[in-house]
Protein backbone atom coordinates (compact mmCIF):
# COMPACT_ATOMS: atom_id res chain seq x y z
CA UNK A 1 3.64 -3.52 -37.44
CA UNK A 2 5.00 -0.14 -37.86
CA UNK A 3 8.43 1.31 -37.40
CA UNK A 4 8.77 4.18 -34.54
CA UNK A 5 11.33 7.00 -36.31
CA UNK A 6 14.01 8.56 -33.47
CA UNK A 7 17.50 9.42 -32.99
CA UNK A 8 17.49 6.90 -29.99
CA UNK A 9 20.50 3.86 -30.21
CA UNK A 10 18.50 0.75 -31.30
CA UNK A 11 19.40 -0.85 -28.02
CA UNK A 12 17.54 1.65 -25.62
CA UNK A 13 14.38 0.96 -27.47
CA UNK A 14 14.98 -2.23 -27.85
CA UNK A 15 13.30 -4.76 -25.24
CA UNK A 16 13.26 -8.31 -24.76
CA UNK A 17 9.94 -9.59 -23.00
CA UNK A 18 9.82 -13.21 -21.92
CA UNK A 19 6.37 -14.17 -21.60
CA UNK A 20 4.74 -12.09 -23.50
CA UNK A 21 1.59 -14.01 -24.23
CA UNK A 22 0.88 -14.28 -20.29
CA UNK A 23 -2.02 -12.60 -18.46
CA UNK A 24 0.74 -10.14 -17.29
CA UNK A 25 2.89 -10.39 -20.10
CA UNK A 26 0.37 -9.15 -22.44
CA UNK A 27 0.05 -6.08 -20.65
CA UNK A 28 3.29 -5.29 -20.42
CA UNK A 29 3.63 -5.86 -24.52
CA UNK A 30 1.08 -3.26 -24.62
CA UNK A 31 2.37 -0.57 -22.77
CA UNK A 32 5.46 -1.30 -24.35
CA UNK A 33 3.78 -0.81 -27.93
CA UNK A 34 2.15 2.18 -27.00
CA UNK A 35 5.59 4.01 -26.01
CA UNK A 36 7.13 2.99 -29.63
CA UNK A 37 9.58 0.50 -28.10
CA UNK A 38 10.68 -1.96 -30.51
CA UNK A 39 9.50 -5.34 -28.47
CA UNK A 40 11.71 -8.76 -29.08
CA UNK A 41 8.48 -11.27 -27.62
CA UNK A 42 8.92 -14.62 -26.25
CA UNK A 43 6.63 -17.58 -26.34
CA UNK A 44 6.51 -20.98 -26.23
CA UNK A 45 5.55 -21.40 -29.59
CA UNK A 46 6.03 -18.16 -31.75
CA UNK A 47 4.28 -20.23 -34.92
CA UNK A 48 1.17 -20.98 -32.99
CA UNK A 49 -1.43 -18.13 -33.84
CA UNK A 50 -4.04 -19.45 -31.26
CA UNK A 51 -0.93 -18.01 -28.77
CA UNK A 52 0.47 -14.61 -30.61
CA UNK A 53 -2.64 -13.33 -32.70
CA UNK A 54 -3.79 -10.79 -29.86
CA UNK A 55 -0.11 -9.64 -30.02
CA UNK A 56 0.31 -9.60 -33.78
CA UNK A 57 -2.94 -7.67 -33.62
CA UNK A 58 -1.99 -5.41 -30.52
CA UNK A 59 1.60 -4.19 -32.58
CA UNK A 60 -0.31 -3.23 -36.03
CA UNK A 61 -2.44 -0.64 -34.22
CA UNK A 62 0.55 0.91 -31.70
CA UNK A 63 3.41 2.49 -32.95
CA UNK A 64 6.11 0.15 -31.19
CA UNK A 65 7.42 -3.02 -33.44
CA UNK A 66 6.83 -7.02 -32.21
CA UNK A 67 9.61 -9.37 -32.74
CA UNK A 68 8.42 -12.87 -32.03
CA UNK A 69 10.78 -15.57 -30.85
CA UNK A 70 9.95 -19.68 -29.45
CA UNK A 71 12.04 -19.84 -26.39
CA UNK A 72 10.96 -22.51 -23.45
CA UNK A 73 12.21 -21.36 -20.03
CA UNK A 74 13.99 -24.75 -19.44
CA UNK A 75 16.32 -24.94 -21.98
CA UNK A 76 19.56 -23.29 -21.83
CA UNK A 77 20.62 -20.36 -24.81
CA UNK A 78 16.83 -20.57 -25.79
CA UNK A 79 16.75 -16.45 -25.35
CA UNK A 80 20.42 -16.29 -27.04
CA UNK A 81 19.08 -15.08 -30.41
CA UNK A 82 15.77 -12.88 -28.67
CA UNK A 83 17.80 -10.99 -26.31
CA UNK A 84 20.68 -9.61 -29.60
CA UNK A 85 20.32 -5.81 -29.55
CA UNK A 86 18.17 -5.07 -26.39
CA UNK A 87 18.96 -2.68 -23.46
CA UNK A 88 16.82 -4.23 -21.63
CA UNK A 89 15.32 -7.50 -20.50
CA UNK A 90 11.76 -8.01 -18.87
CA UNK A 91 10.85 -11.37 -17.38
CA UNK A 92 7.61 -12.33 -17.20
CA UNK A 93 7.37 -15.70 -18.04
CA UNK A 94 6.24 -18.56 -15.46
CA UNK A 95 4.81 -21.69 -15.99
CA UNK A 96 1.31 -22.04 -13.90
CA UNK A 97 -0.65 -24.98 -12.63
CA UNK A 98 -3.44 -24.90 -10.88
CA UNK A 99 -2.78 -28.57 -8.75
CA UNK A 100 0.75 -30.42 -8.97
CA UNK A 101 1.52 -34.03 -7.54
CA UNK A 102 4.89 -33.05 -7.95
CA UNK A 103 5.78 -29.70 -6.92
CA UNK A 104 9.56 -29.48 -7.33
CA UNK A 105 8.81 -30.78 -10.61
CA UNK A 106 5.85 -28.44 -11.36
CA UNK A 107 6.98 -25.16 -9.99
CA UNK A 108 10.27 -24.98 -8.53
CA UNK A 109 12.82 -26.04 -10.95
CA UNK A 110 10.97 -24.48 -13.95
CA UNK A 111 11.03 -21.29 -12.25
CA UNK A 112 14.53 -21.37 -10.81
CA UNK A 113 16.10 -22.98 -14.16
CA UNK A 114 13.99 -20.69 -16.07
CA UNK A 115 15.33 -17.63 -14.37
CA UNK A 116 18.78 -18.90 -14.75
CA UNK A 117 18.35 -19.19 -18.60
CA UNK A 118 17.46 -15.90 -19.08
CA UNK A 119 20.31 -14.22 -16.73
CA UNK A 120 22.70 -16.79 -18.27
CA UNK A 121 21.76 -14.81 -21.37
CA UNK A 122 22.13 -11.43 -20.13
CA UNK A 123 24.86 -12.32 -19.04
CA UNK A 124 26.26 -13.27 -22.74
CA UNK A 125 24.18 -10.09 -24.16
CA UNK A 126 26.81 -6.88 -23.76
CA UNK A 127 23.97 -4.31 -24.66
CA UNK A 128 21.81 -5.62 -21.42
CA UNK A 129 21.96 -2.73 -18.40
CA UNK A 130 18.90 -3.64 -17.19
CA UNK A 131 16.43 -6.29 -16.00
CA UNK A 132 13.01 -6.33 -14.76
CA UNK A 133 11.78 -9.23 -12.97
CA UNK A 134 8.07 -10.75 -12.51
CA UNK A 135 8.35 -11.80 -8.78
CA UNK A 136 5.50 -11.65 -6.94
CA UNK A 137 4.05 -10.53 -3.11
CA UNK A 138 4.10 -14.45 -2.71
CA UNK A 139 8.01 -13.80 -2.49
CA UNK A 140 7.94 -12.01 0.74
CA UNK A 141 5.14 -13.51 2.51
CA UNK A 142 3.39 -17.50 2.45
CA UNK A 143 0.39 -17.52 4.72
CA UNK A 144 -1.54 -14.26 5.89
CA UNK A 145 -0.33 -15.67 9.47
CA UNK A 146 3.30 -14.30 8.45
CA UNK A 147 1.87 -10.71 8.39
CA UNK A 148 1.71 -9.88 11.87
CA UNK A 149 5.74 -11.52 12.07
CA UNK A 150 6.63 -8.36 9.70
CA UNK A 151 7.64 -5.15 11.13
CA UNK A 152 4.88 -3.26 12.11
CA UNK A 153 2.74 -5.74 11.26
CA UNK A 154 2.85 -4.86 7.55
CA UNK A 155 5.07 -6.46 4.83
CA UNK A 156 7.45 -4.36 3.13
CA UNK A 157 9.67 -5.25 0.53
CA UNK A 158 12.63 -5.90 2.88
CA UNK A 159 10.46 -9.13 4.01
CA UNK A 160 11.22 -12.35 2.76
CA UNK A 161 9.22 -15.61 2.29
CA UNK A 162 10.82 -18.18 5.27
CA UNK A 163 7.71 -20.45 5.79
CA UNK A 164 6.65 -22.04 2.63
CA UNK A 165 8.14 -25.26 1.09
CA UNK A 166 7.43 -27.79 -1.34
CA UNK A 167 4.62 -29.50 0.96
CA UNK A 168 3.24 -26.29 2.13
CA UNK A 169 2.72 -23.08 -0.54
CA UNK A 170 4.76 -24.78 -3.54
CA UNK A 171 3.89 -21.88 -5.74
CA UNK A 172 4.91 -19.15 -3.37
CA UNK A 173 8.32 -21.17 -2.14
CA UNK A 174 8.78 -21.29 -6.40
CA UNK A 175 8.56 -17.55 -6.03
CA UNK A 176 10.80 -16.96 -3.61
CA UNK A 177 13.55 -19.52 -4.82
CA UNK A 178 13.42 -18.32 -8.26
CA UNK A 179 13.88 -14.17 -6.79
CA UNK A 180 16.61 -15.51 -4.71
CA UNK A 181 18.56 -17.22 -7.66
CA UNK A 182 17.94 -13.44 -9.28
CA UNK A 183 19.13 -11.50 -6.80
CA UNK A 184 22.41 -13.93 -6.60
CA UNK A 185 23.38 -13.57 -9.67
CA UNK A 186 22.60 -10.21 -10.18
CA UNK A 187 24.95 -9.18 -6.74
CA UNK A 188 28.02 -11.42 -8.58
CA UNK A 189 28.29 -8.78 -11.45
CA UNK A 190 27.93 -5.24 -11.96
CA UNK A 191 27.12 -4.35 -16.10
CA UNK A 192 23.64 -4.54 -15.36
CA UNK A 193 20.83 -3.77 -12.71
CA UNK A 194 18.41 -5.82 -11.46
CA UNK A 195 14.66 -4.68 -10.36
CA UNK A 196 12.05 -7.13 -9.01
CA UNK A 197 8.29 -5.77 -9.34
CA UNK A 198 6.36 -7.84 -6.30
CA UNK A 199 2.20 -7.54 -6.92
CA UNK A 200 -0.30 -9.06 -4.69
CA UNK A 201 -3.42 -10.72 -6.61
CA UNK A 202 -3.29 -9.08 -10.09
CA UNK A 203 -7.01 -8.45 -11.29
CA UNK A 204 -8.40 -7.32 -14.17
CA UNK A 205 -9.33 -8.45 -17.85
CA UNK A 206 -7.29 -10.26 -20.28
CA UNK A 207 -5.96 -9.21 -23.40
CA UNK A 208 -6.01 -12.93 -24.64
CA UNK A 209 -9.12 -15.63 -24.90
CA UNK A 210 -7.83 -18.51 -22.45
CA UNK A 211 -5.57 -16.80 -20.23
CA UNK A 212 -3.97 -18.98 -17.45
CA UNK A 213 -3.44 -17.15 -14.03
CA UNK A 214 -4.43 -18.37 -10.61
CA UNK A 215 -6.30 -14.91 -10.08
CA UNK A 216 -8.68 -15.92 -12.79
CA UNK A 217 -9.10 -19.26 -10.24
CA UNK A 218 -10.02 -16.71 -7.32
CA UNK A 219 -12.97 -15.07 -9.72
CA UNK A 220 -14.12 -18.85 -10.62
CA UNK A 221 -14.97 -19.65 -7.57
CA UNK A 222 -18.14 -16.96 -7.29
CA UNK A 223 -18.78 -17.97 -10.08
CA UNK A 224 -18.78 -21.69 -9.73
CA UNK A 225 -21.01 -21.77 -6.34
CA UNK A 226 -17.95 -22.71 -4.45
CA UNK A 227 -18.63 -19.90 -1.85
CA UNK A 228 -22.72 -20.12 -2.40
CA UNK A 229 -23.05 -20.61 1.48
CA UNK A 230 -20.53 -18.33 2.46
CA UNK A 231 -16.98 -17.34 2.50
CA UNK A 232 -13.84 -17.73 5.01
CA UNK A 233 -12.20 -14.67 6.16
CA UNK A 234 -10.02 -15.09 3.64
CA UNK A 235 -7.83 -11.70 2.61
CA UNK A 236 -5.59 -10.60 0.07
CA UNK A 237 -3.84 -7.60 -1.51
CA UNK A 238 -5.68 -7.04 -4.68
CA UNK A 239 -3.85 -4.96 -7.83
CA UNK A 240 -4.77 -4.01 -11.12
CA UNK A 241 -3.00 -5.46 -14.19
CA UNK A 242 -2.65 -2.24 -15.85
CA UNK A 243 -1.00 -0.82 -13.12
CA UNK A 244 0.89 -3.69 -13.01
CA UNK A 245 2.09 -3.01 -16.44
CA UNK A 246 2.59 0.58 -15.85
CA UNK A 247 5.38 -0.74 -12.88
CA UNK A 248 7.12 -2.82 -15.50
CA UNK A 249 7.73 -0.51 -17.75
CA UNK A 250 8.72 2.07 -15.32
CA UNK A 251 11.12 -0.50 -13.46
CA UNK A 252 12.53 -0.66 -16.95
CA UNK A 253 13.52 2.75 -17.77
CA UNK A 254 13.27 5.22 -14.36
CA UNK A 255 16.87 6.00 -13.75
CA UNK A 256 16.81 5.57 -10.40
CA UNK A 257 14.48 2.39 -10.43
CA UNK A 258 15.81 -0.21 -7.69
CA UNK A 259 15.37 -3.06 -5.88
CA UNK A 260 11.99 -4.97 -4.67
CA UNK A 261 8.69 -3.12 -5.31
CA UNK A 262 5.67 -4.68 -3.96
CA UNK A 263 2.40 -3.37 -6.26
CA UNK A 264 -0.72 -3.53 -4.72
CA UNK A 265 -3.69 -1.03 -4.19
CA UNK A 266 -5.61 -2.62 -0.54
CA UNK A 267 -5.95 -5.80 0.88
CA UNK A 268 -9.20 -6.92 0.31
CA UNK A 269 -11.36 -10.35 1.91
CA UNK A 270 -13.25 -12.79 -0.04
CA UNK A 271 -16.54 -10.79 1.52
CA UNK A 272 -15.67 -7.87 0.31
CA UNK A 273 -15.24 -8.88 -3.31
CA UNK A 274 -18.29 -10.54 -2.87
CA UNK A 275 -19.97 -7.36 -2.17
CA UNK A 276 -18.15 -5.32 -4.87
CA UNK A 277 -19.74 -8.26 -7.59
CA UNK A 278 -23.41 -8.21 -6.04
CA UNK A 279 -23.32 -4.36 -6.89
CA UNK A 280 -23.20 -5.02 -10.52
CA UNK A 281 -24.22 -8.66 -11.38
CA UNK A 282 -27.11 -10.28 -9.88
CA UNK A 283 -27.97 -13.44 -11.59
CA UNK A 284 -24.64 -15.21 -9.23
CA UNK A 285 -24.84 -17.18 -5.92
CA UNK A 286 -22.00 -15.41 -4.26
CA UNK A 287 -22.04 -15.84 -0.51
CA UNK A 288 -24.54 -14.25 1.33
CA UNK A 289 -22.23 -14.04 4.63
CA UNK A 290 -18.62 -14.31 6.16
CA UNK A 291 -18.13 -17.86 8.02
CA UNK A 292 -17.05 -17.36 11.07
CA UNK A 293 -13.42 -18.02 11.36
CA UNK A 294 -13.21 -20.75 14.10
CA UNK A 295 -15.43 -22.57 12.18
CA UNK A 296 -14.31 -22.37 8.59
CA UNK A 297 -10.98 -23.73 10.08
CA UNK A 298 -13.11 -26.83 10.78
CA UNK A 299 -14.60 -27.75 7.92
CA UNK A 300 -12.06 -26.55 5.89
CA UNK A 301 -11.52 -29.48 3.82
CA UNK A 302 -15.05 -30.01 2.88
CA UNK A 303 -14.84 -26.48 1.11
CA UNK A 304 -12.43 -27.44 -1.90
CA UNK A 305 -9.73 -30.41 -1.89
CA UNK A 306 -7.57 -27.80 -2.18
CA UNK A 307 -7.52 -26.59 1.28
CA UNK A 308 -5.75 -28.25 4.06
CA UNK A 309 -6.41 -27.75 7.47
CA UNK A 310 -2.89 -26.02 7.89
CA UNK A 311 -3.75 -23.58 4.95
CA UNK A 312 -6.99 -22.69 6.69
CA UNK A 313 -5.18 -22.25 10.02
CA UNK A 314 -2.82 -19.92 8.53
CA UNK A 315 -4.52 -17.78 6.79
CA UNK A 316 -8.44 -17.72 7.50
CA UNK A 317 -8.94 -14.67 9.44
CA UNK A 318 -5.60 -13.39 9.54
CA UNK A 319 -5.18 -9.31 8.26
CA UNK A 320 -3.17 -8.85 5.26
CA UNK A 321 -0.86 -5.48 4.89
CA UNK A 322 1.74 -4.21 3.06
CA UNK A 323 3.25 -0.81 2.12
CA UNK A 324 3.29 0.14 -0.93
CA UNK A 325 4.74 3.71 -0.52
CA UNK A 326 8.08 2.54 -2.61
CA UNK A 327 6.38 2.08 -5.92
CA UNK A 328 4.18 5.63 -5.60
CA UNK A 329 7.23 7.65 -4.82
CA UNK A 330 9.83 5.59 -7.06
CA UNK A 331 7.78 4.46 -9.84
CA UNK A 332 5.07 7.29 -9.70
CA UNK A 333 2.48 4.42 -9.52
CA UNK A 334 -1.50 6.40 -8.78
CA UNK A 335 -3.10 3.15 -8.10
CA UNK A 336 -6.50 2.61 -9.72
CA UNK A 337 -9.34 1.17 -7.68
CA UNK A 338 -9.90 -2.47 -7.74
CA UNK A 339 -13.59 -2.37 -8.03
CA UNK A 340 -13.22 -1.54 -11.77
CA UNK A 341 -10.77 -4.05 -12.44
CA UNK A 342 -13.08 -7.00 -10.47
CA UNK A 343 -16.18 -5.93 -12.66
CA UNK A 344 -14.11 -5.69 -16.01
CA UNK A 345 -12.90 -9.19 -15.26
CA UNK A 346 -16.24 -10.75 -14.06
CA UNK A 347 -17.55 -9.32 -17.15
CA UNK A 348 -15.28 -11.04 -19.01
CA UNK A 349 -15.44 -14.35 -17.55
CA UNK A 350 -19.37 -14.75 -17.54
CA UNK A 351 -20.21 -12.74 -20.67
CA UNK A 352 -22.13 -10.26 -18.52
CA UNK A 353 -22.84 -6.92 -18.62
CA UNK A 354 -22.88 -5.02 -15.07
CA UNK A 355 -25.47 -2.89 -13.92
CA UNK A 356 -24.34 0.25 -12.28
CA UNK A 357 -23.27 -0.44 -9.16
């Protein structure tokens, strides 16, 4: 680690970053480390290497400083000693399943306890004027059906989340209960400010070995022959995790940073990524055409386990759109195209190289 020489109080430099070992998290770490901020990191487990060496390793090449701390999102005080000294807070942390026979269990009380924790702690923590929050798109919308209910027909980030629930979307109603505990809390004081940053599907390689995010579950299945005889029409908002990062950061120290900011460069269906990969890897049976939408309703079911018929009413071939114009003019965000970030992240998965598209 090295030690970044200004005339800056230690506080404004100083940033606590739950999560840090995430797929997200990471990145955020990383930009952080490159600007010479002097990073407090959570993790579940700051004495297991297998979890912190590509962060150990990340701060002795950037000029910022690591701090690593074990804090678990569920238990109350555990960012107490983390957050001493920081200006700022950025929460990134969220426990992530891929299947749950209990969902309350699974992801809504970890993520609204968790969030609690960590303003409880701000809320202890004088030096705090700012927090950044990991939310997610999945916050203001639940099925691609609740796009054309938006204004416009395209979500902005005065749209809220109202159809998913514990039986329906469990993840995305997590989401939007834990933003809504956030934005509580953060409206009954007034020392510090709170900023959400909202990204669709965040794409693009990971800084760790086994990272554990649900877009590396969208990649699987091309890779797994899931979608071998074609593909719903299935879309998305796709984002780049760098650019993610970038928002973060920004949403951290832009003056006037406020609010929601939904992050996402296009919305994007499962044929199209399919195309993008067949440009640059051709040993993969990715689907050769887009089911027909009446249809893939149907047989929905025999697809994955994982869909219900009520998931594949709701969001097979329903447009997805939403306007990101806050985070370009606010945050100065120049979104990069997704097509590099889906080939860097293939690539990583399968070991590839890509041919030139």
């Amino acid at each position: 680690m090295s030690e970044t020489q200004d005339t800056q109080p230690a506080e404004a430099k100083s940033v606590l970053l739950t999560g840090a070992n995430g797929y997200v998290g990471a990145w955020i770490a990383r930009r952080l480390l490159e600007e010479g901020h002097r990073v407090h990191a959570t993790v579940r487990d700051a004495n297991d290497p297998r979890k912190t060496a590509h962060l150990e390793a990340m701060a002795a090449e950037l000029p910022g400083t690591l701090r690593l701390f074990s804090a678990d999102l569920t238990s109350p005080n555990a960012f107490d000693e983390a957050m001493q000294g920081c200006g700022t807070v950025i929460h990134s942390a969220a426990r992530f399943t891929t299947s749950s026979n209990d969902p309350m269990q699974d992801y809504v009380i970890p993520a609204i306890e968790g969030t609690k924790n960590v303003l409880a702690s701000v809320g202890r923590t004088e030096t705090v004027n700012r927090v950044v929050m990991t939310s997610s798109c999945a916050a203001i919308y639940g099925d691609a059906a609740d796009v054309a209910d938006a204004p416009g027909g395209i979500l902005t980030e005065e749209v809220w989340n109202t159809t998913s629930n514990t039986d329906h979307q469990p993840y995305s109603y997590s989401k939007t209960a834990s933003e809504r505990a956030a934005w509580q809390i953060a409206k009954a004081q007034n020392r510090w400010r709170l900023v959400t940053i909202n990204p669709s599907l965040v794409i693009g390689p990971a800084l760790s070995d086994k990272p554990d995010s649900g877009s590396f579950q969208y990649l699987h299945n091309f890779i797994n022959g899931t979608l071998r005889t074609g593909a719903p029409a299935l879309f998305v908002g796709m984002v780049d995790v760098r650019d993610v990062a970038d928002a973060h950061v920004r949403a951290a120290f832009l003056p006037d940073a406020e609010g929601r900011y939904i992050l996402s460069e296009g919305s994007y269906s499962l044929m199209d990524t399919a195309k993008i990969l067949s440009r640059h890897f051709k040993n993969h049976s990715l689907p050769p055409f887009e089911i027909p939408s009446p249809l893939a309703r149907l047989i929905a079911p025999l697809m994955s386990q994982l869909i219900t018929r009520r998931f594949a009413r709701r969001n097979f071939g329903h447009v997805w759109k939403a306007d990101n114009s806050k985070s370009r003019g606010d945050l100065g965000i120049d979104y990069r195209p997704v097509e590099a970030a889906l080939v860097e992240m293939f690539a990583q998965m399968t070991g590839e190289t890509p041919v030139k598209g």
